[in-house]
C-alpha atoms as a PDB file:
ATOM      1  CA  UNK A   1      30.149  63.622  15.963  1.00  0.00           C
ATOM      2  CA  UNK A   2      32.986  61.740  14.305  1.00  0.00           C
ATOM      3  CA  UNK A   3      34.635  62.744  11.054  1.00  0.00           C
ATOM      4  CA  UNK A   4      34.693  59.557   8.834  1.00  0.00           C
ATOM      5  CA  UNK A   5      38.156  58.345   7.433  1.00  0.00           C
ATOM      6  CA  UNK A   6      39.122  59.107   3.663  1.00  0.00           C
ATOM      7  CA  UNK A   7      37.944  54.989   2.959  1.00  0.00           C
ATOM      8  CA  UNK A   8      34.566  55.695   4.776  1.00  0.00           C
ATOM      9  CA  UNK A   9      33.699  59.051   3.121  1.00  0.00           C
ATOM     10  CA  UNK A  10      34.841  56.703  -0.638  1.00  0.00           C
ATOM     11  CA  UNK A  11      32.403  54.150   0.345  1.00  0.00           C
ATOM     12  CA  UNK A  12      29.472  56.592   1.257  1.00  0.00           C
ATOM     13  CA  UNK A  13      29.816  58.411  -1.976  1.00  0.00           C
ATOM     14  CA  UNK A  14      29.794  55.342  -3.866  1.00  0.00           C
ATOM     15  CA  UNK A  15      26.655  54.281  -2.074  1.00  0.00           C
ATOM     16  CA  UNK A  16      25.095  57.737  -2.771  1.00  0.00           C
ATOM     17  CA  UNK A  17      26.223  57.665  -6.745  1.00  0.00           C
ATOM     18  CA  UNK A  18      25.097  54.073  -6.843  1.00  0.00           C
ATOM     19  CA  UNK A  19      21.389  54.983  -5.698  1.00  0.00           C
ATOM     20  CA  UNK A  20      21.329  57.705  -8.119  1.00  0.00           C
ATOM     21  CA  UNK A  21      21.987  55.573 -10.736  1.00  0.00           C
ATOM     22  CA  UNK A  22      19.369  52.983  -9.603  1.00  0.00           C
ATOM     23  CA  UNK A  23      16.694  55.890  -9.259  1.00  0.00           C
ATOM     24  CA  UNK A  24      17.436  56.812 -12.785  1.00  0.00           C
ATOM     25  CA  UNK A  25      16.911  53.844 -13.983  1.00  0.00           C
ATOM     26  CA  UNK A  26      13.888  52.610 -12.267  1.00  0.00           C
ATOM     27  CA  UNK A  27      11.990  56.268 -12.579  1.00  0.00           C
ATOM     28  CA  UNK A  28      13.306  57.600 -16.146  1.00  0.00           C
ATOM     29  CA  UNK A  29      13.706  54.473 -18.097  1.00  0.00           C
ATOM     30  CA  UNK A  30      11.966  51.945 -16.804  1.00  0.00           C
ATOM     31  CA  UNK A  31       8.587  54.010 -18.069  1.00  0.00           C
ATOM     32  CA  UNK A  32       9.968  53.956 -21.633  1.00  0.00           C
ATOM     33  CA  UNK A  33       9.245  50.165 -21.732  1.00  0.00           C
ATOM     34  CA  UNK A  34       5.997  50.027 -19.734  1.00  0.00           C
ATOM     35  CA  UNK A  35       2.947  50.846 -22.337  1.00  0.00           C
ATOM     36  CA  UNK A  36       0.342  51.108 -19.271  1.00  0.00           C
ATOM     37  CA  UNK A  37       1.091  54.498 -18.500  1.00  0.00           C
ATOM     38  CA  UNK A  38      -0.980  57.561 -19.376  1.00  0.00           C
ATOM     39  CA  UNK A  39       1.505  60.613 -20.357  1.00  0.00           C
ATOM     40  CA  UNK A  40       0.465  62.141 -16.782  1.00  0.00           C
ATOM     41  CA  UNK A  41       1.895  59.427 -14.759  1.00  0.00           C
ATOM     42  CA  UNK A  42       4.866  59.009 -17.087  1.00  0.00           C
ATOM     43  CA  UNK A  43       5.875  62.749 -16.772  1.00  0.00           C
ATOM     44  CA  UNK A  44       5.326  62.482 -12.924  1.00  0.00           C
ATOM     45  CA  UNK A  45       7.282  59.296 -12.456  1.00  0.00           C
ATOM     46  CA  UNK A  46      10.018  60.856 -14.884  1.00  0.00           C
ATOM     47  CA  UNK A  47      10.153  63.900 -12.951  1.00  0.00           C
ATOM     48  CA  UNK A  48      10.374  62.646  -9.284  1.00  0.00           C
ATOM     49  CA  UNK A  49      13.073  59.970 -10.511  1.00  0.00           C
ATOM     50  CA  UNK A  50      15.347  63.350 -12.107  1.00  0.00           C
ATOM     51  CA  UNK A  51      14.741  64.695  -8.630  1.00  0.00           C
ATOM     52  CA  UNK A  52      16.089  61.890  -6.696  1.00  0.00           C
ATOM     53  CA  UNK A  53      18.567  61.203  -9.071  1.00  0.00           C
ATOM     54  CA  UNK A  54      19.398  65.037  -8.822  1.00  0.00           C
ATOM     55  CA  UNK A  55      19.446  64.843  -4.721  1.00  0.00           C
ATOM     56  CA  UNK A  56      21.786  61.722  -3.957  1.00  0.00           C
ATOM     57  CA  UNK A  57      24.715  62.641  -7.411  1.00  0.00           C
ATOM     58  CA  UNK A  58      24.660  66.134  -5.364  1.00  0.00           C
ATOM     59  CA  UNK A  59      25.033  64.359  -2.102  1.00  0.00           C
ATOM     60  CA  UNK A  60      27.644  62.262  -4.161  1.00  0.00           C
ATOM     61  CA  UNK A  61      29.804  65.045  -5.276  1.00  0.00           C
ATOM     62  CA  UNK A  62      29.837  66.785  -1.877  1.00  0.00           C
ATOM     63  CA  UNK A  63      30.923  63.349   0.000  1.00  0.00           C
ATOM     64  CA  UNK A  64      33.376  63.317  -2.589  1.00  0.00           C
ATOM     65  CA  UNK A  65      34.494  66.446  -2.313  1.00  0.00           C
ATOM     66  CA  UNK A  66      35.037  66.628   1.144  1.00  0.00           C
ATOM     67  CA  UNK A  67      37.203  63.428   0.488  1.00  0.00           C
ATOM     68  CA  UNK A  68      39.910  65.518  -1.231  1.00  0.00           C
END
């Protein structure tokens, strides 16, 4: 397999940090603002957006790291 250049392996971890952010947002805050919710679905939604959020800023940081 091919090793990416140092632009590529920028772009990918700017893709990965950028999904992070947008799972944040869509899982942790989004609820806040929604009133239909029961507290059940609000703490799953909350947790399963932390964990995707947590998945692609690790797969961030290591993209990033192996930059340097």
């Amino acid at each position: 397999m091919k090793r990416l250049s140092k632009t590529q392996l920028y772009r990918t971890s700017e893709i990965l940090g950028n999904i992070s952010v947008a799972w944040f947002s869509a899982g942790a805050i989004t609820p806040l603002f929604v009133t239909s919710l029961t507290t059940v679905d609000f703490i799953v939604r909350f947790g399963l957006s932390l964990l995707w959020f947590s998945v692609f800023f690790t797969l961030s940081l290591k993209v990033a790291k192996e930059e340097k």
